[in-house]
C-alpha atoms as a PDB file:
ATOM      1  CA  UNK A   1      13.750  20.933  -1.348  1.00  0.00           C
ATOM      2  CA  UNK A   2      12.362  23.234   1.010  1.00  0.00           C
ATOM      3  CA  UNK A   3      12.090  22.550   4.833  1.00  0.00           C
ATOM      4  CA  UNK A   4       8.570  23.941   6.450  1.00  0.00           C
ATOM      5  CA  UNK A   5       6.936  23.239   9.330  1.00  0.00           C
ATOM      6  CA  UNK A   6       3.237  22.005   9.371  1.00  0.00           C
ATOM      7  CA  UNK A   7       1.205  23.139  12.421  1.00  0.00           C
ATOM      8  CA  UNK A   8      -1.757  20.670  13.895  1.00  0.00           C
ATOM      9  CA  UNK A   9      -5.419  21.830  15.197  1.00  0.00           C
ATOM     10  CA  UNK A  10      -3.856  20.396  18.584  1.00  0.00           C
ATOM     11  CA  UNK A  11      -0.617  22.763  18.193  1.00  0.00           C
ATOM     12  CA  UNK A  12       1.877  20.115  17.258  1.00  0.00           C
ATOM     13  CA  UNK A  13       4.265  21.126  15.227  1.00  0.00           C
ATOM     14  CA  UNK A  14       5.476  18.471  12.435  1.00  0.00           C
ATOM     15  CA  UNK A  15       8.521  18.830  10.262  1.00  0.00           C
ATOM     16  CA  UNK A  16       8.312  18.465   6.815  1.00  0.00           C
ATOM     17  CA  UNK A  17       9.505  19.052   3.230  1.00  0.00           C
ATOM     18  CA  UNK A  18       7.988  20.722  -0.050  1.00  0.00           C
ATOM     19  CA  UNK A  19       9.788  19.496  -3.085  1.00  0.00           C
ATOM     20  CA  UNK A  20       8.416  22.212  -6.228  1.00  0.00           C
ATOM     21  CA  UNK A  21       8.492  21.308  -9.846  1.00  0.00           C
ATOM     22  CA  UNK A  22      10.229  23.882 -11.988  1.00  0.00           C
ATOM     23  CA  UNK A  23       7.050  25.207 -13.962  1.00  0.00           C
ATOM     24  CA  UNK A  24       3.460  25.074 -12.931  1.00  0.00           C
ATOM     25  CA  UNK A  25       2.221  21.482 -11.147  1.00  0.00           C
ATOM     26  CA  UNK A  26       0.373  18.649 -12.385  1.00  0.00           C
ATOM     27  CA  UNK A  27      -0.498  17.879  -9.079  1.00  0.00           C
ATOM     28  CA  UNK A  28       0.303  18.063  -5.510  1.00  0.00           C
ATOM     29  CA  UNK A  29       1.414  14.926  -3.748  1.00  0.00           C
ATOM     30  CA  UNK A  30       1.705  13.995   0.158  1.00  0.00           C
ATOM     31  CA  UNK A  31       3.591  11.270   1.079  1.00  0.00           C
ATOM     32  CA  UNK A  32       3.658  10.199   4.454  1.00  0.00           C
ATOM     33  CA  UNK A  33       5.623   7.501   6.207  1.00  0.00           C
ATOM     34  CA  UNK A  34       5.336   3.905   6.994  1.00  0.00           C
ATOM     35  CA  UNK A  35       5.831   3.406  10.635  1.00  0.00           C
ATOM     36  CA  UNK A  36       9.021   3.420  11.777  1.00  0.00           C
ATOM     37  CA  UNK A  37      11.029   4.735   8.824  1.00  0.00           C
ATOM     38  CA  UNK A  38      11.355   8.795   8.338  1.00  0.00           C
ATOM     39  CA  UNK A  39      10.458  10.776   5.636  1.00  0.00           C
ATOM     40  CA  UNK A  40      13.886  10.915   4.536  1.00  0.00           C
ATOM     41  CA  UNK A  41      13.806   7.611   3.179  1.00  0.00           C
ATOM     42  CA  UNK A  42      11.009   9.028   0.481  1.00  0.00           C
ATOM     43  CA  UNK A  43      13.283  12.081  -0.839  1.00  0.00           C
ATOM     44  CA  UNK A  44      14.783  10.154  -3.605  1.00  0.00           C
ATOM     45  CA  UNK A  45      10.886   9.301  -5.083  1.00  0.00           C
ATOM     46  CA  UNK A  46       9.846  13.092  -4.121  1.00  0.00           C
ATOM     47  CA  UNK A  47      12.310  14.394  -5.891  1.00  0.00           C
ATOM     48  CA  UNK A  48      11.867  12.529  -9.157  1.00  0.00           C
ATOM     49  CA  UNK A  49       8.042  13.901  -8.849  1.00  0.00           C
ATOM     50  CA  UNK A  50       9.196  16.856  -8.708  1.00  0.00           C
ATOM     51  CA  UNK A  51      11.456  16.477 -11.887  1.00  0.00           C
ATOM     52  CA  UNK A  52       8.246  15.168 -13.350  1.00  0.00           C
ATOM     53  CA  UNK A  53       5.833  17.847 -12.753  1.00  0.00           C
ATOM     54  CA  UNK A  54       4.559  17.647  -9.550  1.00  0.00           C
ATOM     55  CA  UNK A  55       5.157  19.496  -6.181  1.00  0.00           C
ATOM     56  CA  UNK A  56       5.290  16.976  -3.255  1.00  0.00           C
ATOM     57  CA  UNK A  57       5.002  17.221   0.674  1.00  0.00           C
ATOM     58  CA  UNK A  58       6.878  14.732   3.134  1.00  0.00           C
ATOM     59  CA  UNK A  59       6.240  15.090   7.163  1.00  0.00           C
ATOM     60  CA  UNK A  60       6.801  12.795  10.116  1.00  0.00           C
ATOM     61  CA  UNK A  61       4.217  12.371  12.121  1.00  0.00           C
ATOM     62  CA  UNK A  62       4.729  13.641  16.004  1.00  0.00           C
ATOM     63  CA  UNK A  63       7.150  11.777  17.837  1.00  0.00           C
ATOM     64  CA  UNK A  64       8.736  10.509  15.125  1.00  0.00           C
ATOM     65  CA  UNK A  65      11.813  11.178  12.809  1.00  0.00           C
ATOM     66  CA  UNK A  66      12.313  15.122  13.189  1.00  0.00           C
ATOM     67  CA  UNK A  67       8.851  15.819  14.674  1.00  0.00           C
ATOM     68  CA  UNK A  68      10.028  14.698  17.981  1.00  0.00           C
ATOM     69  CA  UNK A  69      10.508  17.543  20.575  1.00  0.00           C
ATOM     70  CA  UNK A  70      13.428  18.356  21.783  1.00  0.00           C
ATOM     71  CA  UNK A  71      12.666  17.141  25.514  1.00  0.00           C
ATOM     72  CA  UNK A  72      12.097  13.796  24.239  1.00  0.00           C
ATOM     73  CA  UNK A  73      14.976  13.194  21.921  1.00  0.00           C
ATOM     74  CA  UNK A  74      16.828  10.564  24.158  1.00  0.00           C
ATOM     75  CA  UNK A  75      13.291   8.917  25.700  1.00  0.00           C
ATOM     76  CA  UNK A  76       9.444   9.197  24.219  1.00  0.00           C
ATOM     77  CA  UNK A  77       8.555   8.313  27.648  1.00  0.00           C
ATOM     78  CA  UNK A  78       5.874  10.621  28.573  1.00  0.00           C
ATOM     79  CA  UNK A  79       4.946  11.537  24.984  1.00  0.00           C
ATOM     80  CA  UNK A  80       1.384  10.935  24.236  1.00  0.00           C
ATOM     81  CA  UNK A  81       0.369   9.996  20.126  1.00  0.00           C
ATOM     82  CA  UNK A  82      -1.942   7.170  18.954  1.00  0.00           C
ATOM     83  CA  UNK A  83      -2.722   6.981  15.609  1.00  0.00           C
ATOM     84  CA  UNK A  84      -5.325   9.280  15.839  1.00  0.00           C
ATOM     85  CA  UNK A  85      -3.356  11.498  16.423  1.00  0.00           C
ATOM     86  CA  UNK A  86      -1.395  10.502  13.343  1.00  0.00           C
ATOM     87  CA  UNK A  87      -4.103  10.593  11.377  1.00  0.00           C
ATOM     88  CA  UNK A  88      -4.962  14.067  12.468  1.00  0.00           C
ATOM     89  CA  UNK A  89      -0.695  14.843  11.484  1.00  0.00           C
ATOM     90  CA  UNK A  90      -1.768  13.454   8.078  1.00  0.00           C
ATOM     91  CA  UNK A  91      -4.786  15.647   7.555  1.00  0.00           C
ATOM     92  CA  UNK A  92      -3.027  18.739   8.485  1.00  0.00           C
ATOM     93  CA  UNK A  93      -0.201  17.971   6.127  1.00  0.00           C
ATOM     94  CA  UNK A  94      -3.188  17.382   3.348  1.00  0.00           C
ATOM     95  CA  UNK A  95      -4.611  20.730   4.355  1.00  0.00           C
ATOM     96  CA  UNK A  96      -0.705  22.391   4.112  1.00  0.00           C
ATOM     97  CA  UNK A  97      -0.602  21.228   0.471  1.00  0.00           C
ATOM     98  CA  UNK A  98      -3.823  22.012  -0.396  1.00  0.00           C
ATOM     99  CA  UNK A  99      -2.739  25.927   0.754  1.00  0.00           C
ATOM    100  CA  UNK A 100       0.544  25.729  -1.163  1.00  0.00           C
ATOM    101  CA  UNK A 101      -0.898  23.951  -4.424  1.00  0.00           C
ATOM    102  CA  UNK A 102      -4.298  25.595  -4.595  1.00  0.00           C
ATOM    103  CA  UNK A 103      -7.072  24.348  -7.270  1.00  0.00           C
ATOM    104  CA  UNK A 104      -4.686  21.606  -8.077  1.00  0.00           C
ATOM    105  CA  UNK A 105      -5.124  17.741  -7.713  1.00  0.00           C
ATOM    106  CA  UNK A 106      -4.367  16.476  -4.741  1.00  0.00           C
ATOM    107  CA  UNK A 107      -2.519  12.932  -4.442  1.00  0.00           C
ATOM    108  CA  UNK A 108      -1.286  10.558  -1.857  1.00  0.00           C
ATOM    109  CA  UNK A 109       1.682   7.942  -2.119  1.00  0.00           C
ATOM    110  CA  UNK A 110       0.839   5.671   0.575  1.00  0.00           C
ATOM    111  CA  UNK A 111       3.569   3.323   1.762  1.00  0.00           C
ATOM    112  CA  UNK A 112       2.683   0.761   4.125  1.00  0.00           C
ATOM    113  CA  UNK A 113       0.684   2.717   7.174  1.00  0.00           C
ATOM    114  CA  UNK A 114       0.531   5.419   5.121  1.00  0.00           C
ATOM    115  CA  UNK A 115      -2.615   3.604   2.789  1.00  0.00           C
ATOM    116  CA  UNK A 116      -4.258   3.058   6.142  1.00  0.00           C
ATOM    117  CA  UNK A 117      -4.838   6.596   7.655  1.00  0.00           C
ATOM    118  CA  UNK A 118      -6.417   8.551   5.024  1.00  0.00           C
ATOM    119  CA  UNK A 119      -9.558   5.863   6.274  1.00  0.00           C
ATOM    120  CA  UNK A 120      -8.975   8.183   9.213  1.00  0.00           C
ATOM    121  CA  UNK A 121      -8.846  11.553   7.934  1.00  0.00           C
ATOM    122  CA  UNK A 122     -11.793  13.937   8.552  1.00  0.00           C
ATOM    123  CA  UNK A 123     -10.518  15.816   5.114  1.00  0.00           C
ATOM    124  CA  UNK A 124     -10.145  12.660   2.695  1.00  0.00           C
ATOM    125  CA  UNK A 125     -12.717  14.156   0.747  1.00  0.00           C
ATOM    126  CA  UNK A 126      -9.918  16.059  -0.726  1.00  0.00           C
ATOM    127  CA  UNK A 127      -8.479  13.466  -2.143  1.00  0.00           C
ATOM    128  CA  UNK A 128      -8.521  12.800  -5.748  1.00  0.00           C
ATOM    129  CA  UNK A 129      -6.286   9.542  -6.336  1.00  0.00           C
ATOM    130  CA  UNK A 130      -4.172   7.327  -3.790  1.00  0.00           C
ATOM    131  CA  UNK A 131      -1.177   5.463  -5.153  1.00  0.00           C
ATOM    132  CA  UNK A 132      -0.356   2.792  -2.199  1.00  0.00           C
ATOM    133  CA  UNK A 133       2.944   1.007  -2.002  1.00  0.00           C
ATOM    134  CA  UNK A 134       3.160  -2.106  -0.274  1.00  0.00           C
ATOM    135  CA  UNK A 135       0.146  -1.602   1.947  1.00  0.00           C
ATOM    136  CA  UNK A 136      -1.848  -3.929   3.638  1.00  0.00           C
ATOM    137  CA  UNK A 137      -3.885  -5.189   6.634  1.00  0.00           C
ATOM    138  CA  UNK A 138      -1.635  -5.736   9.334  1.00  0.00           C
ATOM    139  CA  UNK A 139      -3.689  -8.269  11.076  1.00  0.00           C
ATOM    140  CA  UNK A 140      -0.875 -10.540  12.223  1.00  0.00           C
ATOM    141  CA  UNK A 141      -2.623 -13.750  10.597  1.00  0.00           C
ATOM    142  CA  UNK A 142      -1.505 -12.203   7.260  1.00  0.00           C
ATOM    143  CA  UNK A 143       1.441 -11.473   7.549  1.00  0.00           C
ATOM    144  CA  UNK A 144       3.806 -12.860   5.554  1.00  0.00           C
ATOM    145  CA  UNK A 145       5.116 -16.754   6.710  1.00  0.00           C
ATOM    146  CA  UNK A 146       8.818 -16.108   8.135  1.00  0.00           C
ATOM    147  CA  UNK A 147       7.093 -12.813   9.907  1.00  0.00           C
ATOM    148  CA  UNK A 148       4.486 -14.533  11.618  1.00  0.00           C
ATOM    149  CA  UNK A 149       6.254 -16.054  14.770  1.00  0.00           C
ATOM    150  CA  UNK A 150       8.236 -12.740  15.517  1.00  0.00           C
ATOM    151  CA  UNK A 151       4.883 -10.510  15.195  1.00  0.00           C
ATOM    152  CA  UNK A 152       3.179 -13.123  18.069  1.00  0.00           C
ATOM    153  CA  UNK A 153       5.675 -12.221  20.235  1.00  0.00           C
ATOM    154  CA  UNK A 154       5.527  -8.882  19.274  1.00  0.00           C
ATOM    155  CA  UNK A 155       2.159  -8.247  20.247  1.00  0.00           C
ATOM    156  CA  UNK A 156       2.169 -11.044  22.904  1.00  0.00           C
ATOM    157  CA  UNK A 157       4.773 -10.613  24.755  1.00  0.00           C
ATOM    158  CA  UNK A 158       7.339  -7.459  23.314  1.00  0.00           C
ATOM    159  CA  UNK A 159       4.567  -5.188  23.994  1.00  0.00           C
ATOM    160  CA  UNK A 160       2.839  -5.452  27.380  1.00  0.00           C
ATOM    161  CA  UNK A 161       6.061  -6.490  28.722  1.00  0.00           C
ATOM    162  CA  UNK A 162       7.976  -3.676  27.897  1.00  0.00           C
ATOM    163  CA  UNK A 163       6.115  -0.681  26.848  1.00  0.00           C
ATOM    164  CA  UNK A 164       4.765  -0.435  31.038  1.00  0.00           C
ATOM    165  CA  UNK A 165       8.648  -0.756  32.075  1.00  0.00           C
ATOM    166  CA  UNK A 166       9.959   2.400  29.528  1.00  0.00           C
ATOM    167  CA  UNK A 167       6.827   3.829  29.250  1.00  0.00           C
ATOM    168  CA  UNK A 168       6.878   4.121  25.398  1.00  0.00           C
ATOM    169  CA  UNK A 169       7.998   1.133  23.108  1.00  0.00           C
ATOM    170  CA  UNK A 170      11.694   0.484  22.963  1.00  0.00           C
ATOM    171  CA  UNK A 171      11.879  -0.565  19.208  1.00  0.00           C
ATOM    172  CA  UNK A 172      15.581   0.248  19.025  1.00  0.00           C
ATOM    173  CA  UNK A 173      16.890  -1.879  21.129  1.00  0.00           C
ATOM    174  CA  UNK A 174      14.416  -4.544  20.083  1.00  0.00           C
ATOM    175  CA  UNK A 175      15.148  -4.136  16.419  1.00  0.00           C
ATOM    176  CA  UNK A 176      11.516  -4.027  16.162  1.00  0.00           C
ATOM    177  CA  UNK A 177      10.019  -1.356  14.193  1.00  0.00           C
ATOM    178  CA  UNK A 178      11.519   1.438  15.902  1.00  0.00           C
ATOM    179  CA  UNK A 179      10.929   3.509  18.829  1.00  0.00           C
ATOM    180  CA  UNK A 180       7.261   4.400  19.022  1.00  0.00           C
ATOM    181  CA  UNK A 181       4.715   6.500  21.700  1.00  0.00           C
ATOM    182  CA  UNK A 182       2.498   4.103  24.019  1.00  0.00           C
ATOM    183  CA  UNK A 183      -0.959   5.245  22.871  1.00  0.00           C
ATOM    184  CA  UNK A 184       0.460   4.117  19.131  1.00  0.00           C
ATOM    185  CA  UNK A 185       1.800   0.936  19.753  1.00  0.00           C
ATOM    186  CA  UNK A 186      -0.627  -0.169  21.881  1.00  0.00           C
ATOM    187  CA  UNK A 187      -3.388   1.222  19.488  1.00  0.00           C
ATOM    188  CA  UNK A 188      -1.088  -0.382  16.792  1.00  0.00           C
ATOM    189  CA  UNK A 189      -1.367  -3.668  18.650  1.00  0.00           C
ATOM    190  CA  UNK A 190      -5.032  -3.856  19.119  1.00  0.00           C
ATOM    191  CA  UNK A 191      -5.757  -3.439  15.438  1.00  0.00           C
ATOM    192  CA  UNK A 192      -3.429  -6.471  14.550  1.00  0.00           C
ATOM    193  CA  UNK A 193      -4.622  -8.762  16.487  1.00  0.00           C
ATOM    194  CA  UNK A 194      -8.250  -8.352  14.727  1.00  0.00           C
ATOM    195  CA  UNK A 195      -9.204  -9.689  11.604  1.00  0.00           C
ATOM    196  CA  UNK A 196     -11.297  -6.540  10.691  1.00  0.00           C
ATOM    197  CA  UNK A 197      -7.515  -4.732  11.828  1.00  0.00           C
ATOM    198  CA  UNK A 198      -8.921  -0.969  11.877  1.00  0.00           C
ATOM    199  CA  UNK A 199     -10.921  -1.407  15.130  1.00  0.00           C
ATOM    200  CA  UNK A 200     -12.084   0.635  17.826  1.00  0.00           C
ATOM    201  CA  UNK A 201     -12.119   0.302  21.892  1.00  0.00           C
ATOM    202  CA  UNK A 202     -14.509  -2.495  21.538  1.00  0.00           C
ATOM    203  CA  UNK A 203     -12.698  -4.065  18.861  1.00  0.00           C
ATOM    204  CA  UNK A 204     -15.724  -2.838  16.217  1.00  0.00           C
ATOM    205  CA  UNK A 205     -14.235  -1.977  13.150  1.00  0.00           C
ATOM    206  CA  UNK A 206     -13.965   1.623  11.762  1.00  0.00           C
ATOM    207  CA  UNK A 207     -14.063   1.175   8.004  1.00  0.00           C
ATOM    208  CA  UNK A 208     -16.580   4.022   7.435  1.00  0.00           C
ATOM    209  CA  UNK A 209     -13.540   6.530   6.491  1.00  0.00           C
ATOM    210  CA  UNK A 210     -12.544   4.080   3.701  1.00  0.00           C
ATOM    211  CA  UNK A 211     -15.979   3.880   2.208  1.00  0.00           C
ATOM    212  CA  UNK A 212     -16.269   7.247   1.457  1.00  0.00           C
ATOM    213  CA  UNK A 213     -13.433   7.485  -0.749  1.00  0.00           C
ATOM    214  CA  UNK A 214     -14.707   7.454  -4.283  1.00  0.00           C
ATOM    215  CA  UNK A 215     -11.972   7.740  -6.078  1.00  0.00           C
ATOM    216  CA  UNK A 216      -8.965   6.454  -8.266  1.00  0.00           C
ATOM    217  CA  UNK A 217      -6.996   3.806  -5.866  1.00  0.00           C
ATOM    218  CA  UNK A 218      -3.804   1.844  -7.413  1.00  0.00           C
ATOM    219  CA  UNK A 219      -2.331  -0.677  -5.100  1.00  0.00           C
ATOM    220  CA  UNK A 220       1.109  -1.786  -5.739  1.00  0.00           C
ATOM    221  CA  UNK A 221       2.655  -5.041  -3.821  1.00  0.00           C
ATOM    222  CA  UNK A 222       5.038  -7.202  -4.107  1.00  0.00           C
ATOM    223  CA  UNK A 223       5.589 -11.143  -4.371  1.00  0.00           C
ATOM    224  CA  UNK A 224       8.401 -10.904  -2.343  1.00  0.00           C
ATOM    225  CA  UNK A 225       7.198  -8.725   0.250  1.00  0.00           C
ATOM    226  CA  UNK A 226       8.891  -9.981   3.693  1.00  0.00           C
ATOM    227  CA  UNK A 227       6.064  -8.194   5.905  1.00  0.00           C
ATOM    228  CA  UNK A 228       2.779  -8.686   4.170  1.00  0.00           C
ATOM    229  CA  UNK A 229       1.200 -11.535   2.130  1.00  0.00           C
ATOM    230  CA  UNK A 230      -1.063 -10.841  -0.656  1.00  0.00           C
ATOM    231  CA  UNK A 231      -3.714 -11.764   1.377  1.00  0.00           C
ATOM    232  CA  UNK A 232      -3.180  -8.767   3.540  1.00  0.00           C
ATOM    233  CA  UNK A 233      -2.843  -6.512   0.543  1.00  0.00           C
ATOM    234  CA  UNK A 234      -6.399  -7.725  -0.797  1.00  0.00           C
ATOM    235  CA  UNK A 235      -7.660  -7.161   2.640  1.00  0.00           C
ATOM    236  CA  UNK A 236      -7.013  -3.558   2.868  1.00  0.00           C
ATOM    237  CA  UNK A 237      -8.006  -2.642  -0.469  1.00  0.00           C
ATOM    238  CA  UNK A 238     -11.422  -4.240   0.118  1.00  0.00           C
ATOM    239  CA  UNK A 239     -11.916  -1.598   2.870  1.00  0.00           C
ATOM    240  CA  UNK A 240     -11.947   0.779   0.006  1.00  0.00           C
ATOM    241  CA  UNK A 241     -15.178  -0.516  -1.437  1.00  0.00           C
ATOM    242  CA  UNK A 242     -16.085   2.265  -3.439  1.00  0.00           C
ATOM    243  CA  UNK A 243     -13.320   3.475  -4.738  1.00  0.00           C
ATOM    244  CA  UNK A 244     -11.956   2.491  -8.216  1.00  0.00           C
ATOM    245  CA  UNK A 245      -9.318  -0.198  -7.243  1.00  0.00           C
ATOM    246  CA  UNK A 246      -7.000  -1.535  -9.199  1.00  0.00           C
ATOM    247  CA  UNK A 247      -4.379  -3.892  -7.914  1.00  0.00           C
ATOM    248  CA  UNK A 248      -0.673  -4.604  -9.336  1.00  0.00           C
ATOM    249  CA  UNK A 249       0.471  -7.365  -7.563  1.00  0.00           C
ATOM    250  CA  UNK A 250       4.914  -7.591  -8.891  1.00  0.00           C
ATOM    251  CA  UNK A 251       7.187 -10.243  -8.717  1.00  0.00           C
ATOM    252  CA  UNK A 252      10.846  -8.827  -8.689  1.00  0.00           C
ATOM    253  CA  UNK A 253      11.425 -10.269 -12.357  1.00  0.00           C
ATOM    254  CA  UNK A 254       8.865  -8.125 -13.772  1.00  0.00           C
ATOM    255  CA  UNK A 255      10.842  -5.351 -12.428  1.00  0.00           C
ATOM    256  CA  UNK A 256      14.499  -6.942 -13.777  1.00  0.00           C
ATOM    257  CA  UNK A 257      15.574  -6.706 -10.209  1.00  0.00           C
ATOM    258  CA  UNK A 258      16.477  -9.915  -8.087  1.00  0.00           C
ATOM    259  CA  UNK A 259      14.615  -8.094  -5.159  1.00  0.00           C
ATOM    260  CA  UNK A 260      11.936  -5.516  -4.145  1.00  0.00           C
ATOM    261  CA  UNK A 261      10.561  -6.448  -0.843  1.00  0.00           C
ATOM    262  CA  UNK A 262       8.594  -4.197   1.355  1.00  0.00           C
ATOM    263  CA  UNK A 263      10.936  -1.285   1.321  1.00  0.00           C
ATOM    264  CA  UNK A 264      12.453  -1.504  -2.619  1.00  0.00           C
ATOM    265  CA  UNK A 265      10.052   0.225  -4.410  1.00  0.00           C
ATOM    266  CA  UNK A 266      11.690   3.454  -3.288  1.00  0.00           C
ATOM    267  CA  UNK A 267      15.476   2.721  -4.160  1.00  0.00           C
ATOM    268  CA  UNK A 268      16.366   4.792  -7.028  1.00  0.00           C
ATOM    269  CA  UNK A 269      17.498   1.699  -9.134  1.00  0.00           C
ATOM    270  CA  UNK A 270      13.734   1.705  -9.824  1.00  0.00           C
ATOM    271  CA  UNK A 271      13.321   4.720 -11.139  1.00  0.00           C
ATOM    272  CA  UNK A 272      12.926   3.401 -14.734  1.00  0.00           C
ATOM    273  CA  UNK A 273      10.601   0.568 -13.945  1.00  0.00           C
ATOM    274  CA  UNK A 274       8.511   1.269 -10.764  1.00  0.00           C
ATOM    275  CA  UNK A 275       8.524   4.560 -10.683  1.00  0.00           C
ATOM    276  CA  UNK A 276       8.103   4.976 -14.321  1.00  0.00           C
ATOM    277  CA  UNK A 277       5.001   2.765 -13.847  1.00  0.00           C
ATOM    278  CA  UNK A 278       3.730   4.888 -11.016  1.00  0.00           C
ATOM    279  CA  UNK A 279       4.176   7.994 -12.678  1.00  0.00           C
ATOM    280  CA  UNK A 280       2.243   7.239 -15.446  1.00  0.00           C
ATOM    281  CA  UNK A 281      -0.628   6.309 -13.397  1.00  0.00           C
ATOM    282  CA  UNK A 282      -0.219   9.640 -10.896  1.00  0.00           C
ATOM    283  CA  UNK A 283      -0.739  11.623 -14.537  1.00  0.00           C
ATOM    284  CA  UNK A 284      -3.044   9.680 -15.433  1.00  0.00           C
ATOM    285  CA  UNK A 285      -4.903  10.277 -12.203  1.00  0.00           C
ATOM    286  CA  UNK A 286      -4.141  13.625 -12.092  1.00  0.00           C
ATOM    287  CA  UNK A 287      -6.749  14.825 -15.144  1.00  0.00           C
ATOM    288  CA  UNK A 288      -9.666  12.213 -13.144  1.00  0.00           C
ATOM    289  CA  UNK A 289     -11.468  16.175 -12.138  1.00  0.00           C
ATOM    290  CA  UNK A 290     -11.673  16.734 -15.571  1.00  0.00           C
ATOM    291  CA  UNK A 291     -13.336  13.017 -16.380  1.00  0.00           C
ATOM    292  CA  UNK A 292     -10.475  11.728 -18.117  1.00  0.00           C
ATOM    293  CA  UNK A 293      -9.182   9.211 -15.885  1.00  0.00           C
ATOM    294  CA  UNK A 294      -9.514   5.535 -17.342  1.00  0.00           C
ATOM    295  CA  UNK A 295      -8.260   2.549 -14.964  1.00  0.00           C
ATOM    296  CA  UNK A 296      -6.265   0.376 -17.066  1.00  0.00           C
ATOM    297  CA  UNK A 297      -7.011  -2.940 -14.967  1.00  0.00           C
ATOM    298  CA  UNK A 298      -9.836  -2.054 -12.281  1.00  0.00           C
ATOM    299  CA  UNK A 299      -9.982  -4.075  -9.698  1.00  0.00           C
ATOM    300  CA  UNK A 300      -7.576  -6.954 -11.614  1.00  0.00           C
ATOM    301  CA  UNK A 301      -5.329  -9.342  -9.946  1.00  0.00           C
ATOM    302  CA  UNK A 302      -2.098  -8.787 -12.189  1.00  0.00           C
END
């Protein structure tokens, strides 16, 4: 594991990690994070990858995890990120591992928000497969049942109340989520109270940056995820219209595990079930540029 730093257009400066396979890659991987949780939580998965053949690139996006500055360790008051701005974090980490893997595929692992923003991305033409994990629509209708009461006052009431009075949204002490910048939560906010959830201003949607992905997309989720329902899952994925989907929808049984949830899929108790699975689908994916690449259930509901 190698600690780097990945520069933005806008001259942020995001910290991140390389994690190189001991011969030549089958791919390069980035793997963002969900929102809230830092990229430390996806080491254990990285560095299987990179047992397996594959170099891999974790970041946090700015004002998060260890991309927050220095002047705004103790308060993120001030600090200005949407998830734009995110977005734009994402691309430039793409871009990093695109200069450190050159001519090689290039993958994302997608947990949660991070199979949202490549819709963002003015680069996701790079992309040649996306693996997500637990990602869905976060339109709060869809959420899963014991979730839904806590988002409404979440976005009801948490939020305009007291974002204004710290000036960035106190997740900590909340137990909500986790400390986040104004412009994202309140961005954040806007897009889960809508249906079509990826919205502008105006609350029109912006799907446009999912329909030009054409390729390889498998979504993993999880019968017992606590935040998102299958519903949400299916909703998100149909954003990716053109792409070729196909959807693995586990119950923690199928996994010989009494519980996977939203975050399990990256405890290393998994590595010989989950992660076996999704390795064999990242190789898979990773000969699609030479017209190899078969999806084994497109579009299915299994």
């Amino acid at each position: 594991m190698e600690a780097i730093t990945v520069n933005t257009k806008g001259g942020h400066v995001l910290a991140a990690r390389r994690f190189a396979p001991a011969g030549r890659a089958k791919a390069v991987v980035v793997m963002p994070t969900a929102m809230g949780v830092k990229q430390e939580f996806y080491f254990p998965f990285a560095q299987f990858l990179a047992q397996q053949g594959f170099a891999v690139l974790t970041f946090d996006y700015r004002g998060a995890g260890a991309s927050v500055p220095p002047r705004f360790s103790r308060s993120l008051r001030g600090f200005k990120a949407d998830l734009h701005d995110w977005a734009e974090d994402y691309n430039a980490a793409l871009r990093a591992a695109r200069d450190w893997q050159k001519n090689m595929p290039l993958l994302l692992v997608g947990h949660s928000l991070g199979g949202q923003l490549p819709a963002l991305m003015p680069d996701n033409h790079l992309v040649d497969g996306i693996l997500t994990v637990a990602a869905g629509s976060g339109y709060w209708r869809y959420n899963a049942p014991q979730l839904k009461r806590m988002v409404w006052l979440m976005w009801y009431v948490a939020v305009p109340l007291c974002t204004p009075a710290f000036g960035y949204f106190p997740g900590k002490k909340l137990r909500m989520v986790g400390d986040l910048p104004k412009g994202v939560i309140y961005q954040w906010a806007r897009w889960c109270k809508s249906p079509h959830y990826m919205v502008d201003d105006e609350g029109r949607p912006m799907h446009a940056g999912f329909e030009r992905m054409r390729v390889p997309l498998l979504a993993l989720s999880f019968s017992d995820d606590e935040l998102l329902s299958r519903r949400s899952i299916d909703s998100l994925t149909s954003f990716y219209r053109n792409a070729q989907v196909e959807r693995r929808h586990i119950a923690p049984q199928d996994a010989q595990a009494k519980r996977i949830g939203h975050f399990g899929f990256f405890r290393p108790e998994f590595q010989p079930t989950l992660w076996q699975q999704a390795l064999n689908w990242l190789e898979q994916c990773a000969q699609h540029r030479n017209g190899r690449y078969r999806p084994q259930n497109a579009a299915s509901g299994t």
